[in-house]
Protein backbone atom coordinates (compact mmCIF):
# COMPACT_ATOMS: atom_id res chain seq x y z
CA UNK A 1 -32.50 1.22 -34.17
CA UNK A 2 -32.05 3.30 -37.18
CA UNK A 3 -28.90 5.35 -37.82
CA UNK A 4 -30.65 8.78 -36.61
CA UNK A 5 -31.45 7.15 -33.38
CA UNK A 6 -28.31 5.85 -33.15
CA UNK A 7 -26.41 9.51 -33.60
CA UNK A 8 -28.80 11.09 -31.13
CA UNK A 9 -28.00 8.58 -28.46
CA UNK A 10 -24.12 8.63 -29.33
CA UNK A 11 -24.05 12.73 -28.81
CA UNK A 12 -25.80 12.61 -26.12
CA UNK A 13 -23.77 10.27 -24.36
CA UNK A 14 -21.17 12.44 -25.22
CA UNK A 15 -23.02 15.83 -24.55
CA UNK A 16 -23.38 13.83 -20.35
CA UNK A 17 -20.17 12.99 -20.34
CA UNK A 18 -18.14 16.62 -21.46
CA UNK A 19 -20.94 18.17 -19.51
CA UNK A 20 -19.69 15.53 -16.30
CA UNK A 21 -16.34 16.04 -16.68
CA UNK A 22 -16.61 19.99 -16.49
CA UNK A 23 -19.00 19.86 -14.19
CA UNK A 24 -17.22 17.66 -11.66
CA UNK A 25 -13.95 19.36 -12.36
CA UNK A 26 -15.55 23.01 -11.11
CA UNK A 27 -16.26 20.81 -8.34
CA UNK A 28 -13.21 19.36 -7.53
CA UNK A 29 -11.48 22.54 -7.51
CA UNK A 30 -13.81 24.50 -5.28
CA UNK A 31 -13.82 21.99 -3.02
CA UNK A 32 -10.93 19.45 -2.80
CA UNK A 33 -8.44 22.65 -3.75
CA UNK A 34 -5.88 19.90 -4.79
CA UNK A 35 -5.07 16.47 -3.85
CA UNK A 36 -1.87 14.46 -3.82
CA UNK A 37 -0.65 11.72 -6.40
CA UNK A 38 1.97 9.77 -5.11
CA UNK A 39 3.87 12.11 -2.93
CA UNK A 40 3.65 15.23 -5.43
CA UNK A 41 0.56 17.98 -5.99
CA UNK A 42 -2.07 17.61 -8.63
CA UNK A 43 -4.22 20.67 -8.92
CA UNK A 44 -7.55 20.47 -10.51
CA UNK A 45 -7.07 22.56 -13.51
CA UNK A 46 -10.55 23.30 -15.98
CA UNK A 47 -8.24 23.43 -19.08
CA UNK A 48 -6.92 19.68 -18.38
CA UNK A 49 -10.38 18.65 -17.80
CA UNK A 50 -11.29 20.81 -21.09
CA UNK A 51 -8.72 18.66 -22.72
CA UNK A 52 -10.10 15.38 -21.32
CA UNK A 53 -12.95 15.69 -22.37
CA UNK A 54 -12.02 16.36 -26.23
CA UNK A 55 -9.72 13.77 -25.87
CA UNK A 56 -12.79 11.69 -24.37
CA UNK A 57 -15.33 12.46 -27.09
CA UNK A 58 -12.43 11.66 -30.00
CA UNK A 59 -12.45 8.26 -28.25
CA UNK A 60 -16.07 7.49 -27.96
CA UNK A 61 -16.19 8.96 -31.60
CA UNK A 62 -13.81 6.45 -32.75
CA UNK A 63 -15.17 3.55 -31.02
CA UNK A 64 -18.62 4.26 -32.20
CA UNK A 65 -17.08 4.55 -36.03
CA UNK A 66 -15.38 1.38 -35.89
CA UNK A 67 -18.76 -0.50 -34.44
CA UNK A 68 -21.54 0.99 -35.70
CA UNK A 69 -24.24 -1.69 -34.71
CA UNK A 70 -23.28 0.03 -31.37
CA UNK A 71 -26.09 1.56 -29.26
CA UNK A 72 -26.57 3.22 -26.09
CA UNK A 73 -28.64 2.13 -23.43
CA UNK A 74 -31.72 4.31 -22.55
CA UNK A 75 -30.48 6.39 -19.45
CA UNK A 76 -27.03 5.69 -19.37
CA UNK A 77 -24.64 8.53 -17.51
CA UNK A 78 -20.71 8.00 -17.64
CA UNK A 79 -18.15 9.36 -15.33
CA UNK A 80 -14.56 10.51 -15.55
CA UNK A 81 -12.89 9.32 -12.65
CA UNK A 82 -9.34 11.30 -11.75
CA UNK A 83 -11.37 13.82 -10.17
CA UNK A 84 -10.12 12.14 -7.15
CA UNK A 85 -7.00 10.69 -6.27
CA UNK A 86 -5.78 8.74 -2.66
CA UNK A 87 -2.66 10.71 -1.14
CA UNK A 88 -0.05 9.28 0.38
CA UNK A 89 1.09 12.17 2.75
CA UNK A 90 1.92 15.91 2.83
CA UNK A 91 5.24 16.51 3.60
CA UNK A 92 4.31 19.89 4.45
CA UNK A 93 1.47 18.72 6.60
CA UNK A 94 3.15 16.65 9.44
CA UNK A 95 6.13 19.67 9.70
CA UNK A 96 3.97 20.97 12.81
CA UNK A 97 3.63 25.12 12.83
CA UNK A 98 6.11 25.30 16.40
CA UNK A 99 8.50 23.04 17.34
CA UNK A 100 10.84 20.63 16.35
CA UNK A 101 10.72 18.47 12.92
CA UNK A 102 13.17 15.96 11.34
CA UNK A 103 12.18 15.30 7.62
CA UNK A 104 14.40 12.72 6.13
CA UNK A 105 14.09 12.02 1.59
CA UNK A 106 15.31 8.98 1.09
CA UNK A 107 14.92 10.21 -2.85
CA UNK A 108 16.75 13.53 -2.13
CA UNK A 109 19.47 11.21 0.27
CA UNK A 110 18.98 14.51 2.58
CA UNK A 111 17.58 15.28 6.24
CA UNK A 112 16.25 18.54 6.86
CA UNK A 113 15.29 20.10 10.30
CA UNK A 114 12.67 21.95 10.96
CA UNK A 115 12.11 24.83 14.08
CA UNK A 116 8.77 26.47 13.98
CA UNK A 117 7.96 24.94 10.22
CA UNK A 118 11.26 27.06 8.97
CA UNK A 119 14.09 24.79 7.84
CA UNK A 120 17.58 25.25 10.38
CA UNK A 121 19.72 22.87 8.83
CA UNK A 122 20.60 20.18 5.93
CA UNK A 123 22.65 17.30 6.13
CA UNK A 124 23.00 14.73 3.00
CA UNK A 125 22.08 11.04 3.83
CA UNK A 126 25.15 8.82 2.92
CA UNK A 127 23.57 5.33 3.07
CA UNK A 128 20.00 3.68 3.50
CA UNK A 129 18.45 0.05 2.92
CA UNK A 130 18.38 -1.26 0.06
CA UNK A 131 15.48 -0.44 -1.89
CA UNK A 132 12.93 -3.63 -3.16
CA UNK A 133 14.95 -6.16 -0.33
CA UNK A 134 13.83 -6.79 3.21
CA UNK A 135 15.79 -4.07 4.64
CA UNK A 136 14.44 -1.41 2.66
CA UNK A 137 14.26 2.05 4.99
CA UNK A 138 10.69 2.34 5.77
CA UNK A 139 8.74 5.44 5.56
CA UNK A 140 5.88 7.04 7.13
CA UNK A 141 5.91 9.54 9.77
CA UNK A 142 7.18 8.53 13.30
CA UNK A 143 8.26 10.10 16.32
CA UNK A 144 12.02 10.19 18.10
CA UNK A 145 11.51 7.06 20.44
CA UNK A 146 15.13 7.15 21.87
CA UNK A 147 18.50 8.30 21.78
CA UNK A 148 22.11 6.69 22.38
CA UNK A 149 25.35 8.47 22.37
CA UNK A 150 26.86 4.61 21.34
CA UNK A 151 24.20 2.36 20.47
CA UNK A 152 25.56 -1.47 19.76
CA UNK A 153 23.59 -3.40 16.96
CA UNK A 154 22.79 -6.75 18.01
CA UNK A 155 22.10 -7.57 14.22
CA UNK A 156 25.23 -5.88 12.71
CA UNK A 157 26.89 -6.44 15.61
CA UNK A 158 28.49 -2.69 15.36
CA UNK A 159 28.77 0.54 17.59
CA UNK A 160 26.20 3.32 15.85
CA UNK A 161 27.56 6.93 16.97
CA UNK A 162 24.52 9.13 17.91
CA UNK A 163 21.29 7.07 17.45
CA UNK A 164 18.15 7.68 17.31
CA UNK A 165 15.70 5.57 17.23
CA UNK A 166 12.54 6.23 15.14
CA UNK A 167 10.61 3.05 14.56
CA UNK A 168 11.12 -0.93 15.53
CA UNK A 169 14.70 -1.62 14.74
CA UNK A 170 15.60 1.51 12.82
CA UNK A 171 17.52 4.36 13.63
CA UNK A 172 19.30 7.62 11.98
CA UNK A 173 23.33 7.45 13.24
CA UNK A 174 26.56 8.35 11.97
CA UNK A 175 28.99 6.03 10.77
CA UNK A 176 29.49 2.95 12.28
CA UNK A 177 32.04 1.07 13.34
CA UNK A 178 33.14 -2.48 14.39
CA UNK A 179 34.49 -3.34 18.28
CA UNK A 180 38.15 -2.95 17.05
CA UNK A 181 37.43 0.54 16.15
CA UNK A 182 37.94 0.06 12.38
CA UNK A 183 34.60 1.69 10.24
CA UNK A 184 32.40 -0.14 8.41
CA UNK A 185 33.04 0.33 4.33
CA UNK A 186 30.46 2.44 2.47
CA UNK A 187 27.33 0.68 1.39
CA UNK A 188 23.71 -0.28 1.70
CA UNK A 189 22.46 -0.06 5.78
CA UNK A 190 20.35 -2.86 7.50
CA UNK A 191 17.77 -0.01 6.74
CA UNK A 192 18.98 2.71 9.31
CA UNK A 193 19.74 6.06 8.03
CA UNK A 194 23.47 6.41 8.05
CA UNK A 195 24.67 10.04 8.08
CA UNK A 196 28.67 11.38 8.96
CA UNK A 197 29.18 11.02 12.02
CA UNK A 198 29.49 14.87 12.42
CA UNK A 199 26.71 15.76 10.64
CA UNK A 200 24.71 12.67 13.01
CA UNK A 201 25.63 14.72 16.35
CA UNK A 202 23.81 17.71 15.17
CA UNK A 203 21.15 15.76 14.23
CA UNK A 204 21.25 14.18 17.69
CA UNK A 205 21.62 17.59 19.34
CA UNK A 206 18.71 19.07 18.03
CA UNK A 207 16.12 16.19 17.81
CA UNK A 208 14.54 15.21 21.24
CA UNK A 209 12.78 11.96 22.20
CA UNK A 210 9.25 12.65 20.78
CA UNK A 211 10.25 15.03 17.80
CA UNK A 212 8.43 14.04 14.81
CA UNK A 213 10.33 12.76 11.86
CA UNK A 214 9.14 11.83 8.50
CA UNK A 215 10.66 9.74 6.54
CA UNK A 216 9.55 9.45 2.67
CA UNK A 217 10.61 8.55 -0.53
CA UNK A 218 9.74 11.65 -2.68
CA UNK A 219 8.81 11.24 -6.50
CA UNK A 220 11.27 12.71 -9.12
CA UNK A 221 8.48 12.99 -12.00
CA UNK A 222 4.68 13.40 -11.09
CA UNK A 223 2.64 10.60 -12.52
CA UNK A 224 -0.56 11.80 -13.82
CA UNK A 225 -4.03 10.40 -13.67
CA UNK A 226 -5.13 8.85 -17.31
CA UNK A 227 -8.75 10.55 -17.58
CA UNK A 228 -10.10 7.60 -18.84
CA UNK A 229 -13.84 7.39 -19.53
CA UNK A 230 -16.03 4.97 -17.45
CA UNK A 231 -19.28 3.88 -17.27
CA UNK A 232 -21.06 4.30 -14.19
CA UNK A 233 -23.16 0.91 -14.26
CA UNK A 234 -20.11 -1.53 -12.91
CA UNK A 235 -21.02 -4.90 -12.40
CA UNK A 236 -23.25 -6.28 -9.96
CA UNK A 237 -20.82 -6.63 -6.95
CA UNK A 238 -21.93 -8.66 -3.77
CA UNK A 239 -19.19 -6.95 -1.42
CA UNK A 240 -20.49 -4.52 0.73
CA UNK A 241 -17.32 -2.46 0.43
CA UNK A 242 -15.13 -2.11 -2.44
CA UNK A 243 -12.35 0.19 -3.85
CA UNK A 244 -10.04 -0.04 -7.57
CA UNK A 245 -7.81 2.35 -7.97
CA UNK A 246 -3.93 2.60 -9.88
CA UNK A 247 -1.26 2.11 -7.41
CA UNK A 248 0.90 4.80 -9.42
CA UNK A 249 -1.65 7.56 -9.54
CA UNK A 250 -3.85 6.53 -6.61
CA UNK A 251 -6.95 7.08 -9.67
CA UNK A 252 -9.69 6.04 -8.62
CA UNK A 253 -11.51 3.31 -11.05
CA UNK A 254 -14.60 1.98 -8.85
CA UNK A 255 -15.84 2.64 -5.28
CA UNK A 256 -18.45 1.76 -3.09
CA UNK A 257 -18.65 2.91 0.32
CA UNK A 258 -14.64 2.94 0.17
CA UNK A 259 -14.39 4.99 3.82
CA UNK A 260 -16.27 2.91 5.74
CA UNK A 261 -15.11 0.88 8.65
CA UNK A 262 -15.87 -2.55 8.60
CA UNK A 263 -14.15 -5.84 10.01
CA UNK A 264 -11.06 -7.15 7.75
CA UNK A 265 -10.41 -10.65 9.28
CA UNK A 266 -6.93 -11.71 7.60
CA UNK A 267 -6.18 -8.68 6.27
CA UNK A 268 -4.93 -8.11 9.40
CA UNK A 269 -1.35 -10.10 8.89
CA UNK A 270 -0.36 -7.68 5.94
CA UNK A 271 0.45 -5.51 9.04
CA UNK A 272 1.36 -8.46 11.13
CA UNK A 273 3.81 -9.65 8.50
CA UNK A 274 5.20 -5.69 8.16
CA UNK A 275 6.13 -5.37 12.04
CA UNK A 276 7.27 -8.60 12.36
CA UNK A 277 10.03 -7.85 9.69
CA UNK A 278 10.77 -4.21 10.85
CA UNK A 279 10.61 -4.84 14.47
CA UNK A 280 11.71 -8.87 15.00
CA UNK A 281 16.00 -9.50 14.21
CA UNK A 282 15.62 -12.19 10.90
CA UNK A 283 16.99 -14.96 12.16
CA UNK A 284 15.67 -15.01 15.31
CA UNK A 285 14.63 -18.64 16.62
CA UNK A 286 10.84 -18.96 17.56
CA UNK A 287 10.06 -22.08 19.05
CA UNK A 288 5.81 -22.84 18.53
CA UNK A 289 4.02 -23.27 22.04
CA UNK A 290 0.64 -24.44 23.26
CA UNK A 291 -0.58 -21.37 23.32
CA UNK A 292 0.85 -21.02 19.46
CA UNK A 293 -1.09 -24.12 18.94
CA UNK A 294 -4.31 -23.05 20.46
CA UNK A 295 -5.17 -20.50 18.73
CA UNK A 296 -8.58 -20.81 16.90
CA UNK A 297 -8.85 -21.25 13.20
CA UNK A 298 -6.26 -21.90 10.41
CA UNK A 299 -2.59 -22.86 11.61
CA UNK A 300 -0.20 -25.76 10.37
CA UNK A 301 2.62 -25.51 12.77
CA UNK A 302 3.44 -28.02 15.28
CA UNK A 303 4.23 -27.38 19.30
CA UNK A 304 7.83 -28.17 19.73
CA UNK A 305 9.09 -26.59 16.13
CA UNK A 306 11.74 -23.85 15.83
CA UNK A 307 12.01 -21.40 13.17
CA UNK A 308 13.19 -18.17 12.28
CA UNK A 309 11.48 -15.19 11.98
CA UNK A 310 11.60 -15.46 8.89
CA UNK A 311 10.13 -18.45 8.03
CA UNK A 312 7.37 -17.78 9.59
CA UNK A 313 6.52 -15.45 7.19
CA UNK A 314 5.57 -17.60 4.68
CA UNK A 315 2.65 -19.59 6.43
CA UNK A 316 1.70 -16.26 8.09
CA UNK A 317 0.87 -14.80 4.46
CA UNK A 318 0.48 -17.86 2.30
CA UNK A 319 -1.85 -20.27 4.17
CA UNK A 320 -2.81 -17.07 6.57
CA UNK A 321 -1.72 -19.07 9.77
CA UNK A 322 -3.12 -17.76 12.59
CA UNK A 323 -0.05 -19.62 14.75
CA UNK A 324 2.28 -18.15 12.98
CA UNK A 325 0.65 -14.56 13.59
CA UNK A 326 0.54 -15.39 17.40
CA UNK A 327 4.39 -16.86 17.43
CA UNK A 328 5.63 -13.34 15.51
CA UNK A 329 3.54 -11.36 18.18
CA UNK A 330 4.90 -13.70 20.87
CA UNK A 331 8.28 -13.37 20.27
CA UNK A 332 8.39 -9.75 20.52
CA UNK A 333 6.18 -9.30 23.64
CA UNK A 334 2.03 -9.48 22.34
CA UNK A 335 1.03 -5.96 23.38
CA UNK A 336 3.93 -4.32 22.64
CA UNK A 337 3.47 -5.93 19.07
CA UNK A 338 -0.03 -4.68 19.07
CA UNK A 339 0.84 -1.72 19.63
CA UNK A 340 3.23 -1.11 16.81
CA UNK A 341 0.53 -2.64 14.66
CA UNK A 342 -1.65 0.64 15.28
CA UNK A 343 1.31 3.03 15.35
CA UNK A 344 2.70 1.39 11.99
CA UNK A 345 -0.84 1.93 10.17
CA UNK A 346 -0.72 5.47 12.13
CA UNK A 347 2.51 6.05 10.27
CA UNK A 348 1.67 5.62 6.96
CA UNK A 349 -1.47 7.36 6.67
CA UNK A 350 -4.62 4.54 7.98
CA UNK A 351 -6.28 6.90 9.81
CA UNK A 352 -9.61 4.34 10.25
CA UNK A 353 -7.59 0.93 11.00
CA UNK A 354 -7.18 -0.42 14.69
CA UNK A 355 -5.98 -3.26 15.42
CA UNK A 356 -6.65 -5.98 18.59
CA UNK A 357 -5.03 -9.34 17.49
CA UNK A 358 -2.15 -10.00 14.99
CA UNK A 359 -3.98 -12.36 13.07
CA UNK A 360 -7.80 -11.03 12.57
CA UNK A 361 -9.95 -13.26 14.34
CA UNK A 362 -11.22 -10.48 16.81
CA UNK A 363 -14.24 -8.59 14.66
CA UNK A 364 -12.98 -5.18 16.57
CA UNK A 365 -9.92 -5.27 13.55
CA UNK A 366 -11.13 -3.09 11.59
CA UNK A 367 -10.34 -0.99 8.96
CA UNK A 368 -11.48 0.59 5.51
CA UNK A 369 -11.17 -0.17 1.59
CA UNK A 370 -9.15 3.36 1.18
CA UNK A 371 -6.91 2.41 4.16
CA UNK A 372 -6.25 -1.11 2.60
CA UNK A 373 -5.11 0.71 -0.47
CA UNK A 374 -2.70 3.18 1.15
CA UNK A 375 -1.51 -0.50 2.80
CA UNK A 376 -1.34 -1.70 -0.63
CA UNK A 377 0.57 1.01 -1.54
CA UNK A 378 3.14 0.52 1.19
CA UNK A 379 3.78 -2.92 0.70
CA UNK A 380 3.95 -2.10 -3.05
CA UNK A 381 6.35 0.57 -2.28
CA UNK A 382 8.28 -0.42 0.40
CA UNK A 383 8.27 -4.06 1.72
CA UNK A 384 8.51 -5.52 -1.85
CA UNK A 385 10.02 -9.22 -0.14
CA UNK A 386 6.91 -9.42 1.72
CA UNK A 387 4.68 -8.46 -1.40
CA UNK A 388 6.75 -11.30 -2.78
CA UNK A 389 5.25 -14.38 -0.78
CA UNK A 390 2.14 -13.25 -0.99
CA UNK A 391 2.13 -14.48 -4.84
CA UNK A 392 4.22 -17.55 -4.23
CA UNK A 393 2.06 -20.46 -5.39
CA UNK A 394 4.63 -23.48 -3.33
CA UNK A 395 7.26 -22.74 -0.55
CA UNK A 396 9.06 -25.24 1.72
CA UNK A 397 10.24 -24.63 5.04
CA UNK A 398 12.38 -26.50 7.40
CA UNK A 399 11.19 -28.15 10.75
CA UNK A 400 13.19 -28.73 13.48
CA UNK A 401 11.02 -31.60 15.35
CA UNK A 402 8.02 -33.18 13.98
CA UNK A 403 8.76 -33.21 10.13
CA UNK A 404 11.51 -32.88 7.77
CA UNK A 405 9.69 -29.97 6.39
CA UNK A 406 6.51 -28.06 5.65
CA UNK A 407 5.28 -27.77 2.20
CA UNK A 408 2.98 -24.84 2.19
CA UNK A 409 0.51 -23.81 -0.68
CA UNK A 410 -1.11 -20.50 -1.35
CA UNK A 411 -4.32 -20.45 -0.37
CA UNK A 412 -4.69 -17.10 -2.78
CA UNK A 413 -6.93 -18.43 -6.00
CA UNK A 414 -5.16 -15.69 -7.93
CA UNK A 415 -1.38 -17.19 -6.90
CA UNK A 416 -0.58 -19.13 -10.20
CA UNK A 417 -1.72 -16.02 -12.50
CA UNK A 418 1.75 -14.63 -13.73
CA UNK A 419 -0.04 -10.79 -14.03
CA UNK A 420 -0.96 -11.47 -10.20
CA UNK A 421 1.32 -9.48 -7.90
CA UNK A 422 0.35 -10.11 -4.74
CA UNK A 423 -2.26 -9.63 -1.98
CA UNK A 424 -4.39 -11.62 0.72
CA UNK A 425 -7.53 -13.14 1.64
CA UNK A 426 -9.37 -13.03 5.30
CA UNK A 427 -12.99 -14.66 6.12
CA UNK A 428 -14.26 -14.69 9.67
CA UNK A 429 -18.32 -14.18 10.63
CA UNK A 430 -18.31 -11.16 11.13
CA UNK A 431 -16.16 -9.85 8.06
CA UNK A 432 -17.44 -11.92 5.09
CA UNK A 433 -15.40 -12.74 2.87
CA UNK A 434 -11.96 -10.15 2.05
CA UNK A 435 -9.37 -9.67 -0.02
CA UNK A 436 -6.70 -7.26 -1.38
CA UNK A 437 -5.04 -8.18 -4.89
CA UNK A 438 -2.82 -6.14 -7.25
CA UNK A 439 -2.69 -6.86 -10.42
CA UNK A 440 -0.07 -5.44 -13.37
CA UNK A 441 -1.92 -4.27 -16.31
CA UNK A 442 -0.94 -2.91 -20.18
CA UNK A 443 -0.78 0.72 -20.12
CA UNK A 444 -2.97 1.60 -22.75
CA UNK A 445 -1.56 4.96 -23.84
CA UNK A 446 2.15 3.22 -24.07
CA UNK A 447 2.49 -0.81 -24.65
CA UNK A 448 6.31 -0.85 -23.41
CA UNK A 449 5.22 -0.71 -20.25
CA UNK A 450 2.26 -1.62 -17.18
CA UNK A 451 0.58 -0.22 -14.07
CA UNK A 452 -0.50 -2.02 -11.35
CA UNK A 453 -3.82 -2.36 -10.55
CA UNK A 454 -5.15 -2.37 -6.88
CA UNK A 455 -8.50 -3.81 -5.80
CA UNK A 456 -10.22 -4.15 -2.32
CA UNK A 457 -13.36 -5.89 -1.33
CA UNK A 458 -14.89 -6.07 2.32
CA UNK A 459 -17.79 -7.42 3.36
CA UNK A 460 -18.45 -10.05 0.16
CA UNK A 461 -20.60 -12.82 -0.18
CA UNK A 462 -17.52 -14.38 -2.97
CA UNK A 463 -14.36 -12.53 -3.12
CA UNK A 464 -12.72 -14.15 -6.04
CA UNK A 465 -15.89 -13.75 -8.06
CA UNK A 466 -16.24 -9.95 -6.97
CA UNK A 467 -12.52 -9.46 -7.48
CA UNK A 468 -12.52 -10.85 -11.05
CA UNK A 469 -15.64 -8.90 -12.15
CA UNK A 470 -14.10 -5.96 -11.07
CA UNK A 471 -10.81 -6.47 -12.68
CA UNK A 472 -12.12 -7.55 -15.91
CA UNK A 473 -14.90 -4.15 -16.20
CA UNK A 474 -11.97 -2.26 -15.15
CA UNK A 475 -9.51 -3.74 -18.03
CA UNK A 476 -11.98 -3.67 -20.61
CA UNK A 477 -12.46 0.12 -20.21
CA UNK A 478 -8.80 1.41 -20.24
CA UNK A 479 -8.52 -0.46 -22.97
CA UNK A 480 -11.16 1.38 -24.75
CA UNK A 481 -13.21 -1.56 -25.69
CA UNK A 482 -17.07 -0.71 -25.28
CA UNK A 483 -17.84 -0.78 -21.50
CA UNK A 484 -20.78 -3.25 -20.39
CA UNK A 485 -23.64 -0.31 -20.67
CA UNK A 486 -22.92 -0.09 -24.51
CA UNK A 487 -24.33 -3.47 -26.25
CA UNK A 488 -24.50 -4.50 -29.68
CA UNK A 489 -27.73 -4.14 -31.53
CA UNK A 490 -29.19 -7.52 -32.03
């Protein structure tokens, strides 16, 4: 290629993309309006994209300067792709226009009601769980299941004053106190939402069984998406379904067919594991039974053996035990677990999972790439223990009748790579091959510090090899290096 046909094809892949990014940005704001990064607005906004793409073209500029045995391939288009981000959830949008809302920032530390969408009163939260442990408060938006004027805690093993029950074993109350009277001494909750206890008896007052209440963790700086340039030719991919996006921004990198239902097999115990730890007391003993042991497919547990709740944990999300999934379910009653299974995805914004089994063996669990990543997002977020075991490469658990112990391996191939943050495999017929893994990655515009990385493949013929490709293309172009379209001259 000479050097004229070189500069043709380098501004022209330039001319495509400023013309893309303009283009797509009119778009975007005509029709999206805005979307929402992490729990704040981002409004499409021509001069940012105007920006981008000068920013873009300075880029390309300098990459082409620094290689010039570069060259473009005949036909190739690229993309800019923060012209659409995944929300978490509008605040504004599950206040309902009449009636009764409790909104409760666990950023802020305030609840605010709501009467007919206008705000009637404002109390400050004094104590919540603690954030990154086991008891962290979740969020998502619930409804008022119950109400106690005294409610006794069978885990604390203390009298709440005006609970309310919103999800599993959480509650808002006032202050608590032990059976002698005395109060308990300021601190971090078993993840309840601990108010006064004056301030909790309004709350009680006005709040009826049913009320909605949304509980979030609000942002105190709005993270932006990057605007980094891709090229539209990603790998060749064998999974029929596939999403990467930035768990900060919810940017999305890659897609294919990200909203579409499909069967998730495994998958399934990311939402077993998040019930059982919200809705099951810790340390409650769970002995294994024959129907534990029945279940079809993988499981390592023996009739006979005890364990805690927690323990079971581990083989539920390392070795994706399908007895363990069935003990969890078990112990709290099987449809009754089910069912909080579909109202927890409900709650935090999977609007196209459902859920029949708590371990994924039924082909009617289904649920979609985009879902998955608001699930990532979640356990990312808020249930950063559970995240946790998901990457352990080696745990040991104790066994009460059969063996001294259980030695359980990760069956996760990415579990020993120290940028590997967590995630989880699932194969059955009817779902292929799945998997969800986050990864941490360099931030390109600022060394001192990373993002995380979220991929999701459903339907694939070989997860770790469509996971990999994916994570690699995706690397190589925030990191400016020439994506796979542009090839050196040879």
């Amino acid at each position: 290629m000479d050097d004229n046909a070189h500069k043709s094809d380098k501004h022209g892949l330039i001319s495509v993309i400023k013309t893309t990014i303009l283009s797509v940005a009119v778009v975007s704001a005509t029709y999206f309006g805005s979307s929402y990064v992490g729990n704040l607005v981002f409004r499409a906004d021509i001069g940012n994209y105007e920006q981008m793409a000068a920013a873009s073209e300075a880029k390309l500029n300098s990459i082409f300067n620094e290689n010039p045995g570069l060259m473009v391939k005949s036909g190739m288009t690229a993309s800019v792709i923060n012209t659409r981000s995944i929300p978490t959830f509008d605040v504004d949008m599950h206040i309902p226009d009449t009636g009764k809302a409790v909104v409760a920032d666990l950023a802020g530390m305030k609840v605010t009601l709501y009467q007919n969408k206008k705000e009637v009163g404002k109390y400050p939260i004094i104590s919540k769980g603690k954030e990154g442990s086991r008891w962290q408060t979740p969020v998502g938006a619930y409804n008022i299941q119950s109400k106690e004027r005294t409610h006794l805690s069978s885990i604390g093993e203390v009298y709440m004053p005006y609970s309310m029950e919103f999800y599993g074993n959480f509650f808002i109350h006032g202050w608590p106190t032990y059976p002698n009277g005395s109060p308990v001494k300021l601190g971090y909750t078993g993840g309840c939402i601990r108010l006064s206890t004056s301030d909790a008896k309004n709350v009680y007052t006005f709040a009826d069984i049913g009320t909605p209440i949304l509980v979030y963790e609000g942002t105190t700086s709005e993270q932006m998406a990057k605007g980094i340039m891709m090229a539209t030719d990603t790998p060749q991919i064998a999974a029929e379904s596939y999403l990467v996006a930035d768990m900060g921004t919810g940017e999305v990198f890659a897609e294919k067919n990200a909203n579409e239902i499909r069967p998730i097999a495994s998958l399934t115990k990311l939402v077993t594991a998040i019930v059982a730890n919200e809705a099951i007391t810790y340390n409650k003993q769970i002995k294994i039974t024959k129907h534990v042991t029945d279940t079809l497919g993988e499981k390592t547990l023996k009739q006979g053996d005890v364990f805690t709740a927690t323990e079971l944990l581990y083989p539920l999300l390392m070795q994706s035990d399908n007895g363990a999934a069935v003990a969890l379910a078990d112990a709290y009653g099987s449809s009754g677990f089910i069912k909080l299974m579909n109202a927890k995805a409900t709650a935090i914004g999977m609007d196209n999972t459902h859920f029949e089994d708590a371990h994924g063996i039924s082909e009617k669990n289904t649920s979609t790439a985009e879902d998955l990543f608001r699930l990532s997002r979640y356990f990312y977020d808020n249930q950063r223990f559970l995240l946790d075991i998901t990457k352990l490469p080696q745990k040991t658990i104790p066994a009460t009748v059969y063996n001294s112990r259980y030695d359980l391996y990760n069956f996760n191939v990415f579990s020993g790579m120290p940028e590997f943050l967590g995630g989880k495999t699932g194969k059955t017929t009817a779902a292929k091959e799945t998997m969800v893994a986050l990864f941490s990655y360099a931030d390109p515009d600022n060394a001192q510090s990373t993002s995380t990385l979220a991929i999701i493949v459903l339907g694939s013929d070989d997860r770790k090899q469509d996971v990999t490709k994916l994570r690699d293309w995706t690397l190589a172009s925030l990191n400016n290096t020439p994506p796979a379209a542009i090839t050196r001259a040879q």
